[in-house]
Protein backbone atom coordinates (compact mmCIF):
# COMPACT_ATOMS: atom_id res chain seq x y z
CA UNK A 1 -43.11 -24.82 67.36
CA UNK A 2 -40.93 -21.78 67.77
CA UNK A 3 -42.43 -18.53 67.51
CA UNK A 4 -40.05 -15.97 65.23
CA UNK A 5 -37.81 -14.18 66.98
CA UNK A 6 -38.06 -10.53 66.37
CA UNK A 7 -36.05 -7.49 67.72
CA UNK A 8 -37.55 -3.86 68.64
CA UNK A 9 -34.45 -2.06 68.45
CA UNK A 10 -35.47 1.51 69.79
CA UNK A 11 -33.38 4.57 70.08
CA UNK A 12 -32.99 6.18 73.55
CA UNK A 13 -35.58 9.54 74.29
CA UNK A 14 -34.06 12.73 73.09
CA UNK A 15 -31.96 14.05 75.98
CA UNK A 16 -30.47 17.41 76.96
CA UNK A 17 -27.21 16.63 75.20
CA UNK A 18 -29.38 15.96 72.20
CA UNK A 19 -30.97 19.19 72.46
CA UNK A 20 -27.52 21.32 73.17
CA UNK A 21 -25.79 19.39 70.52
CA UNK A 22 -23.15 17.55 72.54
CA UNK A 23 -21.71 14.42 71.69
CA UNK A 24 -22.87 12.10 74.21
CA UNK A 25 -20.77 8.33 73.51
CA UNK A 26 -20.26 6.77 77.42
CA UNK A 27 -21.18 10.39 79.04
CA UNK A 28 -24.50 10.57 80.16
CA UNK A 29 -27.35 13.33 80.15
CA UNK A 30 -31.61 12.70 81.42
CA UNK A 31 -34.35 13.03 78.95
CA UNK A 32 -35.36 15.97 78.17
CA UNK A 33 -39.34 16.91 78.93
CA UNK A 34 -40.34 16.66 75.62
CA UNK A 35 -38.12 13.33 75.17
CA UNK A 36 -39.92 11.65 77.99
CA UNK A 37 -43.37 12.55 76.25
CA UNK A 38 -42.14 11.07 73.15
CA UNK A 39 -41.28 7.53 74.21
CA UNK A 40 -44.48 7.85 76.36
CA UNK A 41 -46.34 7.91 73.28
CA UNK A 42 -43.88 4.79 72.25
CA UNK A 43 -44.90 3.31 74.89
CA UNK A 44 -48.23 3.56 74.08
CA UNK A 45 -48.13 2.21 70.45
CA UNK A 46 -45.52 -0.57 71.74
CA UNK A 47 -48.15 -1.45 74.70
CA UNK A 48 -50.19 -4.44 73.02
CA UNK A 49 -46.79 -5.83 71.58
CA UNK A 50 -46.32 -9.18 73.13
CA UNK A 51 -42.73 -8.99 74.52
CA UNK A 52 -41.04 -11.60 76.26
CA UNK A 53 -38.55 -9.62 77.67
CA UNK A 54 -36.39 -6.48 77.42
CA UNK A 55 -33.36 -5.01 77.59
CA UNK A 56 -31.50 -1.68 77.71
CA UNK A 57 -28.08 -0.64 77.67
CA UNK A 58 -26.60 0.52 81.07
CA UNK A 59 -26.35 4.21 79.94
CA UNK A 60 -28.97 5.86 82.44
CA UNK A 61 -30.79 7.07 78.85
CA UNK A 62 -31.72 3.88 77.60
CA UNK A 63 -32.54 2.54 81.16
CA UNK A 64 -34.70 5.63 81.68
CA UNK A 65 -36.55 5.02 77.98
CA UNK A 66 -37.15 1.24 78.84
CA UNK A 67 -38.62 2.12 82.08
CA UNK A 68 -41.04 4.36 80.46
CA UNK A 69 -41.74 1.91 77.42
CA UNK A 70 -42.57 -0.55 80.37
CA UNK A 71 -44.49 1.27 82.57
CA UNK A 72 -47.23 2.53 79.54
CA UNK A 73 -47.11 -1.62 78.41
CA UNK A 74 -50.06 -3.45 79.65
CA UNK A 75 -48.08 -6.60 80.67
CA UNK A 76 -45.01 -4.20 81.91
CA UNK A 77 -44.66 -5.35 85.27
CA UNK A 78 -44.59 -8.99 84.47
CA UNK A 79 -41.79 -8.39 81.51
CA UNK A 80 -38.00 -9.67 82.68
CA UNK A 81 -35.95 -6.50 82.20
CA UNK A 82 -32.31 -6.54 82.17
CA UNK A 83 -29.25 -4.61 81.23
CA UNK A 84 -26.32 -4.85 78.79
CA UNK A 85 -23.02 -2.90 78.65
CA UNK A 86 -22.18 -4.22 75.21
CA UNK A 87 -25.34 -2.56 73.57
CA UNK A 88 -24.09 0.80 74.93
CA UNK A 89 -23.29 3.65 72.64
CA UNK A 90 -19.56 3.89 70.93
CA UNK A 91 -16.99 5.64 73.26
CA UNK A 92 -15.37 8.80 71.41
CA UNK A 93 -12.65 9.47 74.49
CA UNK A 94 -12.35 12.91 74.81
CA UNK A 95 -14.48 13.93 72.47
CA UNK A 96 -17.29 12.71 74.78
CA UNK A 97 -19.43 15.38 76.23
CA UNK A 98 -17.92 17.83 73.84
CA UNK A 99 -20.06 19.80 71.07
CA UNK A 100 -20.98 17.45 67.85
CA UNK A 101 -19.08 20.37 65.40
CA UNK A 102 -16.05 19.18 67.15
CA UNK A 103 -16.48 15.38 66.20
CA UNK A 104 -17.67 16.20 62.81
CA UNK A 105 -15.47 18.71 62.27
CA UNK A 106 -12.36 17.61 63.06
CA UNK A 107 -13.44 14.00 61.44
CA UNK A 108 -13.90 14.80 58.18
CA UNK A 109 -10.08 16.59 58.13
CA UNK A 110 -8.69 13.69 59.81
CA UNK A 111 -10.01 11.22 56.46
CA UNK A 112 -8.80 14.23 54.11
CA UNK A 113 -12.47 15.25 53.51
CA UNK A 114 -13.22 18.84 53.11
CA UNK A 115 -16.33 18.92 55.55
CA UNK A 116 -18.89 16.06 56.93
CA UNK A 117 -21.03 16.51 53.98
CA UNK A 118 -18.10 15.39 51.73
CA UNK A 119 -17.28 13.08 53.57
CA UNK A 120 -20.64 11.37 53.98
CA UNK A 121 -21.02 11.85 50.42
CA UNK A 122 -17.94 9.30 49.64
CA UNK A 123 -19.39 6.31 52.32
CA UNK A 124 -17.04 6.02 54.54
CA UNK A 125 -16.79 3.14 56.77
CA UNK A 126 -17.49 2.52 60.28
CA UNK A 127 -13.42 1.13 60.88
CA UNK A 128 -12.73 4.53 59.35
CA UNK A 129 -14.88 6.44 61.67
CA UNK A 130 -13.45 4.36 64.46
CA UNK A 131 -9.69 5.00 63.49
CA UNK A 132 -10.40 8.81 62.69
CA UNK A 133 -11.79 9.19 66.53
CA UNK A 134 -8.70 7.20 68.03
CA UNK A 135 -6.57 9.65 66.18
CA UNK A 136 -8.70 12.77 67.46
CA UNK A 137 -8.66 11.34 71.52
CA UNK A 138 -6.34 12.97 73.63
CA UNK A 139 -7.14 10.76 76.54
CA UNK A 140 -6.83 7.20 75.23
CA UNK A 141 -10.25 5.90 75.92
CA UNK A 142 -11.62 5.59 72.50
CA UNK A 143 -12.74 2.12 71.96
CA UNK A 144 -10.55 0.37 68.45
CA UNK A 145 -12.79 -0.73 66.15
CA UNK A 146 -12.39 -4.50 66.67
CA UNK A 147 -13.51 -4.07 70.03
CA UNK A 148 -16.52 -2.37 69.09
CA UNK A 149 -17.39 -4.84 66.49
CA UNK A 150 -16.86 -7.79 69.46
CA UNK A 151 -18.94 -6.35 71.56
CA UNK A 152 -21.90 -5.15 69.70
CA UNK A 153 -22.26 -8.25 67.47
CA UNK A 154 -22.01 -10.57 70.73
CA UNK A 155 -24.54 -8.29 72.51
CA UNK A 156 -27.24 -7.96 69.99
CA UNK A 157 -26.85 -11.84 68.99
CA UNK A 158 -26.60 -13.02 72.20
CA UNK A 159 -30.00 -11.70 73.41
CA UNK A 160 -31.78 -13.22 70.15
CA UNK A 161 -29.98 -16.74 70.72
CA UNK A 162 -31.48 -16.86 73.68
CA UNK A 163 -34.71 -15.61 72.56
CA UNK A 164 -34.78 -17.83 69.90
CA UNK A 165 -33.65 -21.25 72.27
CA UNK A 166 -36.55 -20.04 74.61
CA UNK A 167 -39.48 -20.38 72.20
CA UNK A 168 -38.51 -16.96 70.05
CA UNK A 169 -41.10 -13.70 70.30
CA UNK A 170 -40.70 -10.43 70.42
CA UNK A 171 -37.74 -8.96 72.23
CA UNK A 172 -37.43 -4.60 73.01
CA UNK A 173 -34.04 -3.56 73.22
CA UNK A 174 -33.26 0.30 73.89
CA UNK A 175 -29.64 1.11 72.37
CA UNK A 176 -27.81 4.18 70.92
CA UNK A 177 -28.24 6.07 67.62
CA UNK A 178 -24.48 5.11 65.92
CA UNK A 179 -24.53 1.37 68.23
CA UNK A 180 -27.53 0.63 65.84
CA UNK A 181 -26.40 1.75 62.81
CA UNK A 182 -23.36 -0.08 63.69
CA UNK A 183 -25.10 -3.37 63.79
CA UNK A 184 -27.01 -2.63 61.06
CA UNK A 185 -23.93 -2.33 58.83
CA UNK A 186 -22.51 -5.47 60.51
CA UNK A 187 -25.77 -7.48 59.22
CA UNK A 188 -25.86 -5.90 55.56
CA UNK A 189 -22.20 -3.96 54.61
CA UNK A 190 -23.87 -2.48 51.61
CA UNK A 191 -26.26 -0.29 53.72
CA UNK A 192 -24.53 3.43 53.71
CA UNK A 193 -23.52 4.50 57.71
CA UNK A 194 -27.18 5.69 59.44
CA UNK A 195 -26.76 8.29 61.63
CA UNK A 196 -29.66 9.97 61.37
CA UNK A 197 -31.68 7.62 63.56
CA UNK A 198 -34.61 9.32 65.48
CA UNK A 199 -34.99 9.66 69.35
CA UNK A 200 -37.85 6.54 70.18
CA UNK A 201 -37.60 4.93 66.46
CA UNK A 202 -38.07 0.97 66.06
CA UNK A 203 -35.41 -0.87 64.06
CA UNK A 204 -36.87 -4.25 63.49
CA UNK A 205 -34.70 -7.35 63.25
CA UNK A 206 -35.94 -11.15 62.87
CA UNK A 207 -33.36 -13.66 63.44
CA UNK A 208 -33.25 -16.87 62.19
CA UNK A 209 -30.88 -19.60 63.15
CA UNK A 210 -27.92 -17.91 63.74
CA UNK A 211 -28.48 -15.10 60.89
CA UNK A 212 -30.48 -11.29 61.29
CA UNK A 213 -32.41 -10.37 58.51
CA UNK A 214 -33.45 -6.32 58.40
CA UNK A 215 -37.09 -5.86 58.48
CA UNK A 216 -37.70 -1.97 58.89
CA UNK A 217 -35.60 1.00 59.53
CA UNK A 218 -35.96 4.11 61.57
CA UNK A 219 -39.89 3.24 61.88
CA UNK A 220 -41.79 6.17 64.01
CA UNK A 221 -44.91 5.24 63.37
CA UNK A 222 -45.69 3.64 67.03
CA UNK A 223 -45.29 6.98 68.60
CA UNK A 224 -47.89 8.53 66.09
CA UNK A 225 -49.89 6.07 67.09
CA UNK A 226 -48.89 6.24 70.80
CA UNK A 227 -49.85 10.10 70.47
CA UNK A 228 -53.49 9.14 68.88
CA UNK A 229 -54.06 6.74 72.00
CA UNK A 230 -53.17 9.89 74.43
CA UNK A 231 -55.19 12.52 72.67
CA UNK A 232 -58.49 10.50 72.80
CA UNK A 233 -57.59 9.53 76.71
């Protein structure tokens, strides 16, 4: 009998674009110190969870949280670890790398909003967001939103099918802030756009013949308990 197959969806360690501000997207910046004590400390309170295997995007963020995560896990060497483009972050073209008032600023204008607060006040939509950034990109490397959509949903689904035709269990996953609130809007379109994940929170996700069903949000409480582990070491 199948085991259920569960998700730990875990936002990337704060990183020095994090910490600056900047909008990161495909660019790429390292954990910061404190964002590699953090996921330490997730590590920790993840290190008894019996996972079958893991998986990271192929930003070097993610791959550098999962490493951590793995190396603090007490069966870490012996977990299969691989890597998957389509769980990467959105790609904002030339906004990339810039500062997030830029993104946020220019945005909101864009949708006829008076400021980001407005216009997160009146739920906009992800295919808005998505259109508002292709209209903003001066280089023509934003990603349409049907693409994004394609290759998020196949990503995230096709690492639980598989889980789930293996025997299910627990899968960890390390994606992107707005690539998991993505999916999470994808599974549930009533849930208002979550961009306000943490750095090293758990989004839990059981999946059940073919369907995801949202279990908990945003959850920090493994690196509280992570942190308890280290101070008594």
């Amino acid at each position: 009998m199948n085991e259920p197959t569960t998700l730990y969806i875990i936002r990337h360690g704060k990183t020095m674009f994090n910490t600056i501000g900047r909008t990161q997207g495909w660019s790429d910046t390292p954990l910061t110190r404190e964002g590699e004590k953090t996921i330490l400390y997730l590590g920790l309170g993840l290190r008894e969870i019996d996972f079958k295997e893991a998986y990271s995007s192929d930003s070097g963020r993610a791959i550098q949280t999962a490493r951590i995560i793995l190396q603090e896990h007490q069966n870490g060497a012996n977990i299969p670890y691989n890597t998957d483009s389509r769980i990467r972050e959105w790609c904002f073209g030339s906004l990339d790398g810039g500062y997030d008032g830029e993104l946020w600023g220019v945005v909101p204008r864009i949708l006829a909003y008076k400021n980001y607060e407005d216009m997160m006040t009146n739920s906009i939509s992800y295919k808005e967001l998505a259109d508002a950034i292709i209209t903003d990109d001066t280089a023509n490397w934003a990603e349409p939103y049907d693409k994004i959509r394609d290759r998020v949903w196949s990503g995230f689904e096709d690492i639980a099918y598989h889980r789930e035709k293996h025997g299910g269990g627990n899968v960890m996953i390390v994606s992107h802030g707005l690539t998991i609130s993505f999916l999470m809007s994808l599974i549930d379109n009533r849930l208002p756009m979550q961009i306000a994940l943490k750095n090293g929170s758990v989004t839990k996700l059981i999946y059940e013949n073919g369907k995801f069903t949202i279990d908990t949000v945003n959850d920090t409480h493994y690196i509280d308990k992570g942190q308890a582990i280290f101070s008594t070491t």
